[in-house]
PDB file of N, CA and C in Angstrom:
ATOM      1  N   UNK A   1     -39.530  -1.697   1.115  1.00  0.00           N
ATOM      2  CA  UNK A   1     -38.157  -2.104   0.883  1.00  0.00           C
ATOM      3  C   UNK A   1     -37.742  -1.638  -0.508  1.00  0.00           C
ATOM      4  N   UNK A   2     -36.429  -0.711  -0.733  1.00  0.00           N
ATOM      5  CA  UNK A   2     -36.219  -0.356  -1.854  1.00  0.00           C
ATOM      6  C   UNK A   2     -35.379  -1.234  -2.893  1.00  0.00           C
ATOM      7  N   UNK A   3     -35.927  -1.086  -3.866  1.00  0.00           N
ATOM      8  CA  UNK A   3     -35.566  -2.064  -4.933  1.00  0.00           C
ATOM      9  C   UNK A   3     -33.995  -1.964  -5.474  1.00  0.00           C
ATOM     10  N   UNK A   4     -33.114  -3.235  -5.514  1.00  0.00           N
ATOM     11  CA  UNK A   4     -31.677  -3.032  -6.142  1.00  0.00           C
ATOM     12  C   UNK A   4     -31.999  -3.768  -7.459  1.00  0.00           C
ATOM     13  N   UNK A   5     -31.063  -3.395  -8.380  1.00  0.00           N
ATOM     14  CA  UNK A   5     -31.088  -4.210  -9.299  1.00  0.00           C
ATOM     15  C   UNK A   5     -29.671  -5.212  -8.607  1.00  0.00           C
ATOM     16  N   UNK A   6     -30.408  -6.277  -9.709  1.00  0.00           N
ATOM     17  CA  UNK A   6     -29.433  -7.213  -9.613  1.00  0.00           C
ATOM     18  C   UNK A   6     -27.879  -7.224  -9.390  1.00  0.00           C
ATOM     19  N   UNK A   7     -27.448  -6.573 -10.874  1.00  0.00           N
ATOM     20  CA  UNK A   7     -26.348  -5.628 -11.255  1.00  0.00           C
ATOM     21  C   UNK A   7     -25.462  -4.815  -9.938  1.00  0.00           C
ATOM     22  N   UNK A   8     -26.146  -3.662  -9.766  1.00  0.00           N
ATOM     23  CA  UNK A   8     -25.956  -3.154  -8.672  1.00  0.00           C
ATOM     24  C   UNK A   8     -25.481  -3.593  -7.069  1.00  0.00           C
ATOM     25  N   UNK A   9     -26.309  -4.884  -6.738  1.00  0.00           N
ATOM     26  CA  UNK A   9     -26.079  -6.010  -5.772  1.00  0.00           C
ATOM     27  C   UNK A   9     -25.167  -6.690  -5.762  1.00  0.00           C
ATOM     28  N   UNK A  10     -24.583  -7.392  -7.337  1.00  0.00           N
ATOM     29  CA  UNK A  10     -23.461  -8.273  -7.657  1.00  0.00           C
ATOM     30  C   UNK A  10     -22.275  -6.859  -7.298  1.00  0.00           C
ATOM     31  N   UNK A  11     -22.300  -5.655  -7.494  1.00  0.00           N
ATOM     32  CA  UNK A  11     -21.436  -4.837  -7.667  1.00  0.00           C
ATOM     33  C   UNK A  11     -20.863  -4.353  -5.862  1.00  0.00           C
ATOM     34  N   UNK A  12     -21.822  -4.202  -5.604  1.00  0.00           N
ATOM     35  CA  UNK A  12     -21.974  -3.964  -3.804  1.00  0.00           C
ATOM     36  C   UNK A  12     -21.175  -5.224  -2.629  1.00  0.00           C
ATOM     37  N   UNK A  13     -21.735  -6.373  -3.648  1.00  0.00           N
ATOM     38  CA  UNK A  13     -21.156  -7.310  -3.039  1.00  0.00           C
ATOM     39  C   UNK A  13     -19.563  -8.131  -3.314  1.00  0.00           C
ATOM     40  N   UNK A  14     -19.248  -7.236  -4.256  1.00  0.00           N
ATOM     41  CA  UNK A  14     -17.531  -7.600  -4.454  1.00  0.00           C
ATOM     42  C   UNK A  14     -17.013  -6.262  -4.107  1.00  0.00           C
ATOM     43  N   UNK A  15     -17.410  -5.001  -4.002  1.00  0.00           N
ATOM     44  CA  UNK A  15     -17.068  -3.819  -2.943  1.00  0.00           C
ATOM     45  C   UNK A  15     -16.713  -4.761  -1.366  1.00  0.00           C
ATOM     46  N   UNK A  16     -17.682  -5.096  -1.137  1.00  0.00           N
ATOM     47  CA  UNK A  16     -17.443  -5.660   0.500  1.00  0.00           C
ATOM     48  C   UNK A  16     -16.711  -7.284   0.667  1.00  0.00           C
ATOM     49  N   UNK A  17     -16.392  -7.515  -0.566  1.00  0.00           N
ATOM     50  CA  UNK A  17     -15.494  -8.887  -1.005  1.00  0.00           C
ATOM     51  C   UNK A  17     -13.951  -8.429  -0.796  1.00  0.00           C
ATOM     52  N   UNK A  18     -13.758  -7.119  -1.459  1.00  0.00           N
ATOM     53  CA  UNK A  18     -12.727  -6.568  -1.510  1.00  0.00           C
ATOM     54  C   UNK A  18     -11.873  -6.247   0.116  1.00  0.00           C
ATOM     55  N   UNK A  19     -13.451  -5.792   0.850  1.00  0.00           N
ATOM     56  CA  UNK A  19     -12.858  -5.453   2.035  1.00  0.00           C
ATOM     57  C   UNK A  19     -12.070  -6.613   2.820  1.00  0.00           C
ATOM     58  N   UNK A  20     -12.461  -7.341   2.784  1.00  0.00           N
ATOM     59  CA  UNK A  20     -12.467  -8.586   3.797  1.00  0.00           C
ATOM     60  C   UNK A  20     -10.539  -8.698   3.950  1.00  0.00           C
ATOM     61  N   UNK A  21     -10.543  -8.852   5.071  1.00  0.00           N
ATOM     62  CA  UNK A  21      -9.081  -9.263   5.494  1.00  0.00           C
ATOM     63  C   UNK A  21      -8.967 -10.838   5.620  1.00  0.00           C
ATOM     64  N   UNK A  22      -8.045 -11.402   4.648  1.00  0.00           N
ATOM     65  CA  UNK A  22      -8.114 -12.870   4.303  1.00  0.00           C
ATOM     66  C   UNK A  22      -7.000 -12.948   5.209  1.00  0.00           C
ATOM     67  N   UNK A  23      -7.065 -14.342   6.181  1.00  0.00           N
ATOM     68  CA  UNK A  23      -6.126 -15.000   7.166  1.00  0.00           C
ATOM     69  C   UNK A  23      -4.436 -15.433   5.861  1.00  0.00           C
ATOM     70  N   UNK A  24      -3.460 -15.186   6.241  1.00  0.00           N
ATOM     71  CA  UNK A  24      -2.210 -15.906   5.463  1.00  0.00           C
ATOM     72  C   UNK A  24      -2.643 -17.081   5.856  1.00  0.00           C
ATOM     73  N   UNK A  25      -1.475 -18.167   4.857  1.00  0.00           N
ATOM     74  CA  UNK A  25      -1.148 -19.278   5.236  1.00  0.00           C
ATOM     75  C   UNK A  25      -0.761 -20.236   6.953  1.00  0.00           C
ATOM     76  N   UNK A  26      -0.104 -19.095   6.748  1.00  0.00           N
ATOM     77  CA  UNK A  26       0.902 -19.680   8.493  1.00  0.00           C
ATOM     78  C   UNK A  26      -0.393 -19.310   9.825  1.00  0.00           C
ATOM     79  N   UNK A  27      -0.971 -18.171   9.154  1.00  0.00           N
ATOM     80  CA  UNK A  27      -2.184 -18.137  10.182  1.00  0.00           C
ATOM     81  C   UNK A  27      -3.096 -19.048  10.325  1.00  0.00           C
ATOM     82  N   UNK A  28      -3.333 -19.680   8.867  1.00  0.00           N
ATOM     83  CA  UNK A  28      -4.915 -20.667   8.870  1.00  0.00           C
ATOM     84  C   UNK A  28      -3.983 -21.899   9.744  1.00  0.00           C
ATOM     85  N   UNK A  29      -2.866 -22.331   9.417  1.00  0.00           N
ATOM     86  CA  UNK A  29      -1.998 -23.621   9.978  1.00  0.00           C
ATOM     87  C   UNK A  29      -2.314 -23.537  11.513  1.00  0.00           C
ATOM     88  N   UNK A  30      -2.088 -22.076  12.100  1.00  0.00           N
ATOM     89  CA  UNK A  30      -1.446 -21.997  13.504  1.00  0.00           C
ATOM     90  C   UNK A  30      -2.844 -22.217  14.437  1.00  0.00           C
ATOM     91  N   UNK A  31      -4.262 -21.385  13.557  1.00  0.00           N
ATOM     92  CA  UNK A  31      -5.432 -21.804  14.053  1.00  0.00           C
ATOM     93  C   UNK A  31      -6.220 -23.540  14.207  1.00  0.00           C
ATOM     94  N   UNK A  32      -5.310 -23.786  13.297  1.00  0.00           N
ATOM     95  CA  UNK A  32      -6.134 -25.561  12.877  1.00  0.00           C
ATOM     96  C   UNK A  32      -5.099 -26.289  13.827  1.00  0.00           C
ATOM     97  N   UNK A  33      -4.078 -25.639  14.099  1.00  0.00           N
ATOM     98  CA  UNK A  33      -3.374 -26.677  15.396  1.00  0.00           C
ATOM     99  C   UNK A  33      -4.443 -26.252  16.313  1.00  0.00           C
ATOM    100  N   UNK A  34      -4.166 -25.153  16.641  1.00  0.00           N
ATOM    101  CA  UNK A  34      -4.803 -24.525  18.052  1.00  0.00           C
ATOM    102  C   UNK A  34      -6.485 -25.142  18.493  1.00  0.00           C
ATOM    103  N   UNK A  35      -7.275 -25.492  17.022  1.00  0.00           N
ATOM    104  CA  UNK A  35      -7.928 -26.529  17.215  1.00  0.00           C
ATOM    105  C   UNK A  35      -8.362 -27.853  17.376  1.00  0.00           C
ATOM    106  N   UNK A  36      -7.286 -28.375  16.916  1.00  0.00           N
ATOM    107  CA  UNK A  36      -6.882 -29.938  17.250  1.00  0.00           C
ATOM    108  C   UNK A  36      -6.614 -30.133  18.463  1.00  0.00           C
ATOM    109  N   UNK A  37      -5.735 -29.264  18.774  1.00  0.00           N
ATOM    110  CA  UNK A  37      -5.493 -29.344  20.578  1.00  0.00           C
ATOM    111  C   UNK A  37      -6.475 -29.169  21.220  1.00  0.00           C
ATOM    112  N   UNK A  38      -7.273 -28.019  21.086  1.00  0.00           N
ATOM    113  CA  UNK A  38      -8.350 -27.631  22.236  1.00  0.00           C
ATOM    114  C   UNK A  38      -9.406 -29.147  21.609  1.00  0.00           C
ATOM    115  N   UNK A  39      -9.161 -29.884  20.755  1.00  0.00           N
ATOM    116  CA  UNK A  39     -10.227 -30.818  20.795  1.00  0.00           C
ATOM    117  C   UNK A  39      -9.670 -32.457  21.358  1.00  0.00           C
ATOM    118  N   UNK A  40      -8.582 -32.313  21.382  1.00  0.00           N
ATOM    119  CA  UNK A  40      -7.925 -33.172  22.100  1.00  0.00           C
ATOM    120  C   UNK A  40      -7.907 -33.025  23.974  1.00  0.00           C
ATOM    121  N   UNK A  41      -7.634 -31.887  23.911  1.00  0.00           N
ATOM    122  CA  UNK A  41      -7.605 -31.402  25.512  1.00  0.00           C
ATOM    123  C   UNK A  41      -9.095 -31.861  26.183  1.00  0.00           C
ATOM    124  N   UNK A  42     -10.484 -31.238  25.345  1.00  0.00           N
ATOM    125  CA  UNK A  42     -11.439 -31.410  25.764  1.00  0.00           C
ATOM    126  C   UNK A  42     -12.069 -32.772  25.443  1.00  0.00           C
ATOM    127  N   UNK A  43     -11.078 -33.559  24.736  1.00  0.00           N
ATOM    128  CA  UNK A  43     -12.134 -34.792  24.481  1.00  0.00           C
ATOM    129  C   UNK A  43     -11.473 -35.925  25.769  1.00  0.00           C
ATOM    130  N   UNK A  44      -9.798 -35.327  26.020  1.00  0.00           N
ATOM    131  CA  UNK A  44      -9.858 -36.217  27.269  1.00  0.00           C
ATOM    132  C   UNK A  44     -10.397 -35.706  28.668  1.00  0.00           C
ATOM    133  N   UNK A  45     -10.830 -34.311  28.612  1.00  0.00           N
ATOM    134  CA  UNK A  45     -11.349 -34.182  29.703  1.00  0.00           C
ATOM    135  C   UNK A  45     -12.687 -34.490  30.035  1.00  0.00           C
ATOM    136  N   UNK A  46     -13.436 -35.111  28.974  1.00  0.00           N
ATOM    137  CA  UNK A  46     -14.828 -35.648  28.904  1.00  0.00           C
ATOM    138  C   UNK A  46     -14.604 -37.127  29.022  1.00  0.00           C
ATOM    139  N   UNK A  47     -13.989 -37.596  29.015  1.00  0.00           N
ATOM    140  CA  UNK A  47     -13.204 -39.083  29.100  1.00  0.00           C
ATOM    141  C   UNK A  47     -13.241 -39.049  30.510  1.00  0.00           C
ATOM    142  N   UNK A  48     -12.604 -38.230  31.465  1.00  0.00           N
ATOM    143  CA  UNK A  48     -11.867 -38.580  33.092  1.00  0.00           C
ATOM    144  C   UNK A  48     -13.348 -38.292  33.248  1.00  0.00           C
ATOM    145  N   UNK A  49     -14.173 -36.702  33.249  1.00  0.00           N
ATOM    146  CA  UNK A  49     -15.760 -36.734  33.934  1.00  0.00           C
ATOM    147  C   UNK A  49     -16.343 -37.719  33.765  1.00  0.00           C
ATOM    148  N   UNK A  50     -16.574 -38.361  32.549  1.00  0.00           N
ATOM    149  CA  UNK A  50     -17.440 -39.318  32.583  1.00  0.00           C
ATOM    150  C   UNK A  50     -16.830 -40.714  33.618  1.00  0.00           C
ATOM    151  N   UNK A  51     -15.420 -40.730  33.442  1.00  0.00           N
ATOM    152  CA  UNK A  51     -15.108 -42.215  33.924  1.00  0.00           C
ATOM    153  C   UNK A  51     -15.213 -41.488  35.748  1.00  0.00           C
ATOM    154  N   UNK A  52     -15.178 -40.674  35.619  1.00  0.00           N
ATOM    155  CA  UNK A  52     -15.739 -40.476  37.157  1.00  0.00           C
ATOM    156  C   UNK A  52     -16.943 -41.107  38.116  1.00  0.00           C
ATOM    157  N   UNK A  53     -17.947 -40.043  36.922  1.00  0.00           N
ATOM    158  CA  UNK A  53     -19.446 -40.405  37.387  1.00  0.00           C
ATOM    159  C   UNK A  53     -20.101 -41.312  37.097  1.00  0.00           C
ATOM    160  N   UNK A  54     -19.249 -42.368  36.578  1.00  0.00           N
ATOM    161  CA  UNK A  54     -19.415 -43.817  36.252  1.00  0.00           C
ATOM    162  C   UNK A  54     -19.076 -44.340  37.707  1.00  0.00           C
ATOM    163  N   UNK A  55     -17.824 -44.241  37.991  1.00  0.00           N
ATOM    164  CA  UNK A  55     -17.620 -44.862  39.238  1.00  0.00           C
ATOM    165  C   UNK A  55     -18.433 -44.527  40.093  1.00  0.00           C
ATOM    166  N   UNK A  56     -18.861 -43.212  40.517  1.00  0.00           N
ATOM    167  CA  UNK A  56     -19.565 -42.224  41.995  1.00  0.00           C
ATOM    168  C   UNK A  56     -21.167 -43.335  41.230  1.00  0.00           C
ATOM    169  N   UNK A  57     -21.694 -43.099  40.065  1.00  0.00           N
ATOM    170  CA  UNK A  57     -23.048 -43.873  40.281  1.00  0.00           C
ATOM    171  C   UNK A  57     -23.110 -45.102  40.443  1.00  0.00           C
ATOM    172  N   UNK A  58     -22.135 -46.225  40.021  1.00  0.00           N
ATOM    173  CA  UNK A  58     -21.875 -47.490  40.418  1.00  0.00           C
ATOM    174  C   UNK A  58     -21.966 -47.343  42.077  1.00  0.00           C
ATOM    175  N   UNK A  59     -20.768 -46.973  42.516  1.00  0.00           N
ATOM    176  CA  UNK A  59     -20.636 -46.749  43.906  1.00  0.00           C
ATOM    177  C   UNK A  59     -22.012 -46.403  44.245  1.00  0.00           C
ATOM    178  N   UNK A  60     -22.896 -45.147  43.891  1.00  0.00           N
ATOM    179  CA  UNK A  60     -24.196 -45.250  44.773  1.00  0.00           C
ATOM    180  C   UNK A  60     -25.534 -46.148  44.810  1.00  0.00           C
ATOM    181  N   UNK A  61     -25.427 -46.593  43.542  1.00  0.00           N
ATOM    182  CA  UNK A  61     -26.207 -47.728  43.212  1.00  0.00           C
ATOM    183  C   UNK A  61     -25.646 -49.347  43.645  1.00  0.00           C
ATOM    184  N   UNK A  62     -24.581 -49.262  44.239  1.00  0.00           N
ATOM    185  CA  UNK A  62     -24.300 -50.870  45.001  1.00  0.00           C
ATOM    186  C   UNK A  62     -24.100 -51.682  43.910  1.00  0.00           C
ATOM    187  N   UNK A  63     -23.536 -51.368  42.655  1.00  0.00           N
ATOM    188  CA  UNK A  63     -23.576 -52.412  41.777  1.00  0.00           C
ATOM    189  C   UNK A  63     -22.137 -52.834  41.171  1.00  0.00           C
ATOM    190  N   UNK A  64     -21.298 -52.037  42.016  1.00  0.00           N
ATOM    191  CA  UNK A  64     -19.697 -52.229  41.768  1.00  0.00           C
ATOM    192  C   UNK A  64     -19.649 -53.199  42.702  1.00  0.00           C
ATOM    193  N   UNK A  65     -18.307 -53.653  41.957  1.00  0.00           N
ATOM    194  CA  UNK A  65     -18.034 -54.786  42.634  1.00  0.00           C
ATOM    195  C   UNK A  65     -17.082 -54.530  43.504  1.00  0.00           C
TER     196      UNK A  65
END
């Protein structure tokens, strides 16, 4: 493995700092909705499965009333 200096490394690594395409404002906003929702969407859809297979195993186990 060939040797960097330190120097050289810190230098390489704000070359490829530079590259980076940073998200705007209105973009980071529009993603952090878009995740609130998809965690809302999926947390009630883990809500109805479960209250499902609550009922179907009650029901097969005879212990509903």
């Amino acid at each position: 493995m060939p040797k960097v200096s330190p120097f050289k490394f810190l230098q390489e690594v704000r070359t490829e700092g530079n590259k980076v395409t940073w998200p705007s404002r209105r973009e980071t906003a529009i993603t952090t909705a878009m995740v609130f929702v998809m965690v809302a969407v999926a947390s009630v859809f883990f809500l109805l499965a479960d209250q499902v297979m609550r009922f179907v195993v009650t029901i097969v186990l005879g212990i509903g009333g």
